[in-house]
C-alpha atoms as a PDB file:
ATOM      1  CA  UNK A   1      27.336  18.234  -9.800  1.00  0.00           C
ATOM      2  CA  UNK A   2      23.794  16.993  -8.276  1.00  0.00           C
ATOM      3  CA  UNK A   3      23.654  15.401  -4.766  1.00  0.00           C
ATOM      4  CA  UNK A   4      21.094  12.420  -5.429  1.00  0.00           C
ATOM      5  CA  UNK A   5      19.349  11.580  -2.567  1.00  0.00           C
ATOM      6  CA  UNK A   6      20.327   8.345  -0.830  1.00  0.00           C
ATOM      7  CA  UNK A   7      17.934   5.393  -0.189  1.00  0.00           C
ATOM      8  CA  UNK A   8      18.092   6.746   3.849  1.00  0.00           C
ATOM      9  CA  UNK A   9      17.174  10.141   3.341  1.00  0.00           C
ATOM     10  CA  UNK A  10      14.419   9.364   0.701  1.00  0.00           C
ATOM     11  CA  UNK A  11      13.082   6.880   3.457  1.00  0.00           C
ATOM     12  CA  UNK A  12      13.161   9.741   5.890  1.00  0.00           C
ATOM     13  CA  UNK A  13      11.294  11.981   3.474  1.00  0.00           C
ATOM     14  CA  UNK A  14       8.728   9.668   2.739  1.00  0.00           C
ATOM     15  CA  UNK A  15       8.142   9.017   6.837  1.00  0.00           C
ATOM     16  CA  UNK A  16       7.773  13.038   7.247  1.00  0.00           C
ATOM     17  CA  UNK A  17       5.414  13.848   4.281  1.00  0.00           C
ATOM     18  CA  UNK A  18       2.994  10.680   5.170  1.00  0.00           C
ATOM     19  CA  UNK A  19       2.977  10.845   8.768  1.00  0.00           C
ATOM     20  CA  UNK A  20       1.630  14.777   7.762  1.00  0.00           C
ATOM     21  CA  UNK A  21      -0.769  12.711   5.724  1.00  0.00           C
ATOM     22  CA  UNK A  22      -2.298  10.268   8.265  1.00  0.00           C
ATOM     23  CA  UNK A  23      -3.926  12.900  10.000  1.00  0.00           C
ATOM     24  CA  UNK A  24      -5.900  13.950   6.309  1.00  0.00           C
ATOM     25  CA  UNK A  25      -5.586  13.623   2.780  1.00  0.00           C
ATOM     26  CA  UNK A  26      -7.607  16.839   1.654  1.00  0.00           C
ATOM     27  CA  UNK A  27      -5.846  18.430  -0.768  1.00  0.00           C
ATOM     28  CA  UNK A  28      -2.989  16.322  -0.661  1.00  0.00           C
ATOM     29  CA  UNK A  29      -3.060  14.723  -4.252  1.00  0.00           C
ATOM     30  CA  UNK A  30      -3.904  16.131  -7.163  1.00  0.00           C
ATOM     31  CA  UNK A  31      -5.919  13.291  -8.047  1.00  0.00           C
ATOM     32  CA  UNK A  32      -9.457  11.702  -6.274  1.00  0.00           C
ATOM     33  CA  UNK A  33      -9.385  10.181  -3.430  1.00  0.00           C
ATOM     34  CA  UNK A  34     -11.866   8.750  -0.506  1.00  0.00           C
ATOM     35  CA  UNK A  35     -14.925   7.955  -1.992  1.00  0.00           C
ATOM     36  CA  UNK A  36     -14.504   9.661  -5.352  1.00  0.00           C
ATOM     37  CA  UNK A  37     -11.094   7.731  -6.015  1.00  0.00           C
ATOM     38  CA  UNK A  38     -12.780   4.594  -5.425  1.00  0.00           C
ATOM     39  CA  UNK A  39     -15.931   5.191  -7.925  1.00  0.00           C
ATOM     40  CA  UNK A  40     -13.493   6.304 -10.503  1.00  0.00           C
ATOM     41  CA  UNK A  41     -11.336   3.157  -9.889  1.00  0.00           C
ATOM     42  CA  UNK A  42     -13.811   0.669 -10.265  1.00  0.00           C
ATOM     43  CA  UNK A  43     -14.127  -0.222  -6.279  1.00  0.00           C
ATOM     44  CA  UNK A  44     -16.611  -3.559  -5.779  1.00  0.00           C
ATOM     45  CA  UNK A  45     -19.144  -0.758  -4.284  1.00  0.00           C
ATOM     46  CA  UNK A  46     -21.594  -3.253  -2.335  1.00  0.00           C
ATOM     47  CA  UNK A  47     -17.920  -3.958  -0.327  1.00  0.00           C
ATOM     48  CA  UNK A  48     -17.142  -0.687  -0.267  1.00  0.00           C
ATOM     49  CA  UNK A  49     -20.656   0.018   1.525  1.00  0.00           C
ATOM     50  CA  UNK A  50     -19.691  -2.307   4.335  1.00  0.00           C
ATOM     51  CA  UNK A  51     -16.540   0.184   5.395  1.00  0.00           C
ATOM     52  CA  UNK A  52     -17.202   3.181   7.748  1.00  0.00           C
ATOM     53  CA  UNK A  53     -16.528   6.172   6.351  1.00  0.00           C
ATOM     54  CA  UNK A  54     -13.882   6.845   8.280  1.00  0.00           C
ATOM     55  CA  UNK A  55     -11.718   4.731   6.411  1.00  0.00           C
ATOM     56  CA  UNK A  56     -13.402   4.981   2.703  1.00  0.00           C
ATOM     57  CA  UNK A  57     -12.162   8.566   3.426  1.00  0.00           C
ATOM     58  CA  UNK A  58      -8.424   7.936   4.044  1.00  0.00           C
ATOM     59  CA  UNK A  59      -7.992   6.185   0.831  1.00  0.00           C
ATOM     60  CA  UNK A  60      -5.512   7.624  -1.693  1.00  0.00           C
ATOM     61  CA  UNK A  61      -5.058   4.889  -3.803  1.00  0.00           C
ATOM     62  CA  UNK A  62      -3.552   5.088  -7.637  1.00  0.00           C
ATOM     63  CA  UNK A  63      -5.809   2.169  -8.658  1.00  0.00           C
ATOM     64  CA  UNK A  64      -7.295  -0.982  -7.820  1.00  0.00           C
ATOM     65  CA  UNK A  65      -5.361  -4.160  -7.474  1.00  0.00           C
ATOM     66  CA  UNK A  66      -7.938  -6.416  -6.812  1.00  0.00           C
ATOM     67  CA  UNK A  67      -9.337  -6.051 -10.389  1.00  0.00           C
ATOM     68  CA  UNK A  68      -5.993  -7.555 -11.552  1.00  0.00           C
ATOM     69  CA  UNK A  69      -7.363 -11.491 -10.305  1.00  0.00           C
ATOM     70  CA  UNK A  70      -9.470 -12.668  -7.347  1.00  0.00           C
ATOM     71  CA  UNK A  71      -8.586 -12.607  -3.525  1.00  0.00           C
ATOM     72  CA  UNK A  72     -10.106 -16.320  -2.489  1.00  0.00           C
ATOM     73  CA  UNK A  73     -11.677 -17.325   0.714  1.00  0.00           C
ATOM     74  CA  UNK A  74      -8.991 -18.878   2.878  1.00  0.00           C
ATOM     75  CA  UNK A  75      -6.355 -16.995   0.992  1.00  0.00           C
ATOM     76  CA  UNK A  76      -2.850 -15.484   2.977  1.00  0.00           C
ATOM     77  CA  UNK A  77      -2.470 -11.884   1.238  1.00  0.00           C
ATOM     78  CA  UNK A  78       0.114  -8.698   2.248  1.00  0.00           C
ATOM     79  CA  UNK A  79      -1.055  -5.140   1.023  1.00  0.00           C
ATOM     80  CA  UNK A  80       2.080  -3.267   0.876  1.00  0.00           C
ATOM     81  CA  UNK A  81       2.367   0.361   1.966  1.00  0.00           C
ATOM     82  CA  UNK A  82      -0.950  -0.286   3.569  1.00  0.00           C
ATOM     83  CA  UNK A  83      -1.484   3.300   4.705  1.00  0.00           C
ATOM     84  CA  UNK A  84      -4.794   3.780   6.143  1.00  0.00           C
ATOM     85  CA  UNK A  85      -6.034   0.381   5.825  1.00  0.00           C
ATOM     86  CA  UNK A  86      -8.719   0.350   3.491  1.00  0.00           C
ATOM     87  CA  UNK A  87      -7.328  -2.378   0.798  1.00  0.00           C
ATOM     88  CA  UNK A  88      -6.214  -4.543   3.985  1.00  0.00           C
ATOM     89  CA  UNK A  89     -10.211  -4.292   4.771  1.00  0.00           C
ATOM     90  CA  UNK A  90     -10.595  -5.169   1.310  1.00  0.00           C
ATOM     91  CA  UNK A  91      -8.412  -7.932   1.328  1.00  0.00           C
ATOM     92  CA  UNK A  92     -10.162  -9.088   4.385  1.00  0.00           C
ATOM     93  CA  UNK A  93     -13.630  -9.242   2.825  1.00  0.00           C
ATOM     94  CA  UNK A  94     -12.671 -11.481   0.364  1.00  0.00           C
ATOM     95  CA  UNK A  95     -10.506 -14.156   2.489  1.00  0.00           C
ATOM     96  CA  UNK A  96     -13.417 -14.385   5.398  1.00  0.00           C
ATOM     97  CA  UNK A  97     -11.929 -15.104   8.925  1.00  0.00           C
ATOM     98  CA  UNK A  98     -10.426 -18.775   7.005  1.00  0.00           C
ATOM     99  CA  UNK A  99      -7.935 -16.277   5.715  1.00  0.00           C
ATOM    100  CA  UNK A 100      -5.384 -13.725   6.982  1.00  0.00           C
ATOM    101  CA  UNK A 101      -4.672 -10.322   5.659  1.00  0.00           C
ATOM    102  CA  UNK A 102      -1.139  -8.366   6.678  1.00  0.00           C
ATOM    103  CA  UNK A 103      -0.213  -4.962   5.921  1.00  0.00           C
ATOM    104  CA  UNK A 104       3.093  -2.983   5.932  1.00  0.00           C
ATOM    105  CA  UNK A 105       3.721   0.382   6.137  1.00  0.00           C
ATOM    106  CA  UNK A 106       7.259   2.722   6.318  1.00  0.00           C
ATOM    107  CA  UNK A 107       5.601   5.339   8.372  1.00  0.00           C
ATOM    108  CA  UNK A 108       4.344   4.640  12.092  1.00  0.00           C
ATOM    109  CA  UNK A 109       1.770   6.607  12.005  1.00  0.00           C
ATOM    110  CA  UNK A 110      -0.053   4.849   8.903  1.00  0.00           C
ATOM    111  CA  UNK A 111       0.377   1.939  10.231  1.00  0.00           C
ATOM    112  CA  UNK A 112      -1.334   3.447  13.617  1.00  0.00           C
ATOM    113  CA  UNK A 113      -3.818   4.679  11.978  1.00  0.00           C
ATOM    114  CA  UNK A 114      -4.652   1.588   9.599  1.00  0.00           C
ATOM    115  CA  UNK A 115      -4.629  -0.463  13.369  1.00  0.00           C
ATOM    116  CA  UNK A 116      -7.398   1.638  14.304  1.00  0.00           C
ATOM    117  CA  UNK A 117      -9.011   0.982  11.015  1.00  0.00           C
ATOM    118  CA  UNK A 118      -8.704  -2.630  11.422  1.00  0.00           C
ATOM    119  CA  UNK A 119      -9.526  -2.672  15.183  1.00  0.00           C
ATOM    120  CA  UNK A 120     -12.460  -0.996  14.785  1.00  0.00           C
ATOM    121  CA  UNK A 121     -14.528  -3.368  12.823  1.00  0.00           C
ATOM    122  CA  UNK A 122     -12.693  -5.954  14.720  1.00  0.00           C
ATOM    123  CA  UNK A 123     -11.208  -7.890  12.271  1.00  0.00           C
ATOM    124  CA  UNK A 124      -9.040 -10.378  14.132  1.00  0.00           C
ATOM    125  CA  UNK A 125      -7.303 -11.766  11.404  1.00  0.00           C
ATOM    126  CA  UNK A 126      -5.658  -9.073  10.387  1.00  0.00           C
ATOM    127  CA  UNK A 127      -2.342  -7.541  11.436  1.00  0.00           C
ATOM    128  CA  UNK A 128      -0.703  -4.275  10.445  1.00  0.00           C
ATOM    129  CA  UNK A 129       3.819  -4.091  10.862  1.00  0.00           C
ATOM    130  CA  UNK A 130       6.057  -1.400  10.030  1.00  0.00           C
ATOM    131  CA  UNK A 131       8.361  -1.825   7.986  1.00  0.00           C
ATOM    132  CA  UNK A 132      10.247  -1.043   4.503  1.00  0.00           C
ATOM    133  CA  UNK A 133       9.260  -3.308   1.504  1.00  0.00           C
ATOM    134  CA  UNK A 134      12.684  -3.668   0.597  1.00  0.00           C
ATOM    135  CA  UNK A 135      13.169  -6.065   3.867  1.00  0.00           C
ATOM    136  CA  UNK A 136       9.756  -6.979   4.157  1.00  0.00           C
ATOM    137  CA  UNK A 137       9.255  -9.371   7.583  1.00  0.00           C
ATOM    138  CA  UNK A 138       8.180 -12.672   6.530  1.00  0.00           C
ATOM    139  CA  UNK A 139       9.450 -16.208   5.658  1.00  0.00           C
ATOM    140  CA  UNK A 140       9.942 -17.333   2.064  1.00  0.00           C
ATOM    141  CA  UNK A 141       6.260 -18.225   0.717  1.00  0.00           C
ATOM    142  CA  UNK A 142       4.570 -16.792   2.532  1.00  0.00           C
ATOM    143  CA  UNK A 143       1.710 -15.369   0.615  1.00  0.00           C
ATOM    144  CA  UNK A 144      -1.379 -16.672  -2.454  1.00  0.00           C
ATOM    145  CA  UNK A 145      -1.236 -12.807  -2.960  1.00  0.00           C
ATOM    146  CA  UNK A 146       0.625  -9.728  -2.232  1.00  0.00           C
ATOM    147  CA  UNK A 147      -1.458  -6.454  -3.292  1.00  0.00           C
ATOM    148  CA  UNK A 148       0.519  -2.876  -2.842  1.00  0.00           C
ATOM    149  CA  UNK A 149      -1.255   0.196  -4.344  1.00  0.00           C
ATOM    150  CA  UNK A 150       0.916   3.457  -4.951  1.00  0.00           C
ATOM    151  CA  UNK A 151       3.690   2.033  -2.775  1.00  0.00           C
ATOM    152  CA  UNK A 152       6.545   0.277  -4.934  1.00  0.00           C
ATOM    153  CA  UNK A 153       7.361   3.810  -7.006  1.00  0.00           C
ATOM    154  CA  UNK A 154       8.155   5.530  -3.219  1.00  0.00           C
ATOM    155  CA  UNK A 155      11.040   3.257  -2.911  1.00  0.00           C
ATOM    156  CA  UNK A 156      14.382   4.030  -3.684  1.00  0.00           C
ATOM    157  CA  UNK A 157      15.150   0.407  -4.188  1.00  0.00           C
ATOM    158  CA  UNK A 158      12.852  -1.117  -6.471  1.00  0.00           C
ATOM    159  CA  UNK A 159      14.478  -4.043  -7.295  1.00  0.00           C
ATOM    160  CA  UNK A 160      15.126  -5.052  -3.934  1.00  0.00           C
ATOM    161  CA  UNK A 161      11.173  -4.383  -2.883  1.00  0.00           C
ATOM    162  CA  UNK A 162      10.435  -6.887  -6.336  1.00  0.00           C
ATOM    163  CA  UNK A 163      12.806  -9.419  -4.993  1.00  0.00           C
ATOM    164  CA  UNK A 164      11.618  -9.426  -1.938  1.00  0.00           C
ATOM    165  CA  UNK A 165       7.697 -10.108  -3.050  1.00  0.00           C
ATOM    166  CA  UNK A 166       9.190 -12.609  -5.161  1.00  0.00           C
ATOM    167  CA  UNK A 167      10.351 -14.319  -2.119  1.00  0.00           C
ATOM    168  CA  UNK A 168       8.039 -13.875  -0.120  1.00  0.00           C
ATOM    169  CA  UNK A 169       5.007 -15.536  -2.487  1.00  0.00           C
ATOM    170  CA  UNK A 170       4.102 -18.931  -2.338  1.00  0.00           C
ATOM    171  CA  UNK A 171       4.523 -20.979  -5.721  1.00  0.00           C
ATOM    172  CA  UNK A 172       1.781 -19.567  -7.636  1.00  0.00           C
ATOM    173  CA  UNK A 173       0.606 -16.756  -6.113  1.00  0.00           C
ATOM    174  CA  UNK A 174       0.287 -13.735  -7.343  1.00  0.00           C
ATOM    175  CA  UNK A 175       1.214 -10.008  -7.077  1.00  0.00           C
ATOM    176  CA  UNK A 176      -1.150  -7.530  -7.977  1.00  0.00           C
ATOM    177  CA  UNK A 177      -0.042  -3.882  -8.052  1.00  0.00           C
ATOM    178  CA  UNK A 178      -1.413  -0.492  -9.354  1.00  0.00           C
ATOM    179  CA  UNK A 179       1.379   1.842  -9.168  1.00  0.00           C
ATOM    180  CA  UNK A 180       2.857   5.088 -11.251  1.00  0.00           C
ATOM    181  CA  UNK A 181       5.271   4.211 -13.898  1.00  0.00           C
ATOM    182  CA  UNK A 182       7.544   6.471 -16.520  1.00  0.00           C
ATOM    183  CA  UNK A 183       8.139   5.680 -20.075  1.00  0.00           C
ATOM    184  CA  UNK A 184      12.111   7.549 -19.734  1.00  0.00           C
ATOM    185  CA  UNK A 185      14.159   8.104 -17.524  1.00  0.00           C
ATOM    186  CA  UNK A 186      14.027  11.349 -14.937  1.00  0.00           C
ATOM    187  CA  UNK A 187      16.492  13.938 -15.474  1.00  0.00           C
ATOM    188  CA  UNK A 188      19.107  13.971 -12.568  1.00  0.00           C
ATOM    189  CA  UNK A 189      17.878  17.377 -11.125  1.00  0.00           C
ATOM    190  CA  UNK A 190      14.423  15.458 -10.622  1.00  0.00           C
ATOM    191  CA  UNK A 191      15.508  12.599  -8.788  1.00  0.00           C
ATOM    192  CA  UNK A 192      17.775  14.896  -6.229  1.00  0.00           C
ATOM    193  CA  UNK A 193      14.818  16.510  -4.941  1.00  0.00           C
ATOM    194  CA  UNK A 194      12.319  14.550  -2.879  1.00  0.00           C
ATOM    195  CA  UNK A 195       9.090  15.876  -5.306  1.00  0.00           C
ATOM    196  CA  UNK A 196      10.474  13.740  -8.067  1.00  0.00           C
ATOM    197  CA  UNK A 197       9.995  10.203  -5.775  1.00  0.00           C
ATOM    198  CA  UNK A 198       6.540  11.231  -4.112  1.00  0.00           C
ATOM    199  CA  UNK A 199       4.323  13.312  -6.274  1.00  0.00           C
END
C-alpha cells in the first residue's frame, strides 16, 4: 500500500524546496523564466521596463494572469503565492497609489524576499503576509481581483484554496489565474512523492 502524503507534510515540502528557491531560480524549472518567461508570456513590456532587474529576474511564473481582464486604477487585488514579487509590482502599476495590492506566500523567505522587492521601489501600498491560500487572511469581499500564478496546483487542498478566493472577492470581481492543470487523474505512486505536487 502507498503512504500519500498529507496536506502538512506537502506544506512542509513546498516551504523547503522554495525557500532553496528564493535565493535563485537558475536552473530550477525546466521552463523560462526572468526575462525570457515574461517575453514568451506576453508580459506588457513598457511595464516590465519600469522593474529593476532584480526582480524581472526572480520571476518563475507559468503564465500571465493579467491578460485574463484588466487590473483598474483604484482597484483592491491579492496575488497569491506571490513569491518574489514581481506580479504584486505588476498589480501595483495598474491600481496607482488609489489602489492596494497584497500578496501571500507559504514560504517566509518568498515573502522576505518579495518585501524587499516591494520596499525597494517603495511602493507603499503594497503589503506582502505569509500564509497558506487555503486560510487566506482577509474578511469576506475583500478583493475587485485576486491574481495567483503557478500557486493553486502546489496545494494539497484545492478546493478549500477556491473557496476561500470565492470568499474573499467582492461581488463581481474577478479571479484570474494561470496555473498547471491535468486532463486524468495521477497514478497513486505519483501523488505519494513530493515531485508529483511541485514539478
Amino acid at each position: 500500500m502507498i503512504n500519500k502524503l498529507t496536506s502538512n507534510e506537502v506544506h512542509e515540502k513546498v516551504r523547503r524546496r522554495y525557500a532553496e528557491i528564493s535565493s535563485s531560480i537558475k536552473d530550477r524549472f525546466k521552463y523560462p523564466t526572468g526575462k525570457e518567461g515574461l517575453l514568451m508570456l506576453g508580459y506588457d513590456l513598457p511595464v516590465a521596463g519600469t522593474i529593476p532587474e532584480g526582480i524581472i529576474g526572480s520571476f518563475c511564473g507559468v503564465g500571465n494572469p493579467f491578460s485574463l481582464g484588466p487590473v483598474q486604477t483604484g482597484d483592491i487585488v491579492l496575488d497569491i503565492g506571490c513569491g518574489g514579487g514581481f506580479d504584486v509590482v505588476v498589480a501595483n502599476h495598474f491600481t496607482g497609489n488609489e489602489g492596494r495590492v497584497y500578496g501571500i506566500d507559504l514560504v517566509p523567505e518568498m515573502a522576505e524576499k518579495a518585501t524587499r522587492s516591494i520596499m525597494s521601489m517603495e511602493l507603499s501600498n503594497c503589503e506582502i503576509q505569509v500564509a497558506a491560500s487555503e486560510a487566506l487572511p482577509f474578511d469576506d469581499d475583500s478583493f475587485d481581483v485576486i491574481i495567483s500564478n503557478g500557486a493553486i496546483y502546489l496545494s494539497p487542498l484545492k478546493a478549500k484554496s477556491l473557496s476561500e478566493v470565492y470568499r474573499t472577492l467582492k461581488p463581481g470581481g474577478h479571479f484570474q489565474f494561470a496555473d498547471v492543470v491535468l486532463n486524468d487523474d495521477l497514478p497513486e505512486k505519483v501523488t505519494a512523492c513530493f515531485d508529483g505536487w511541485s514539478g
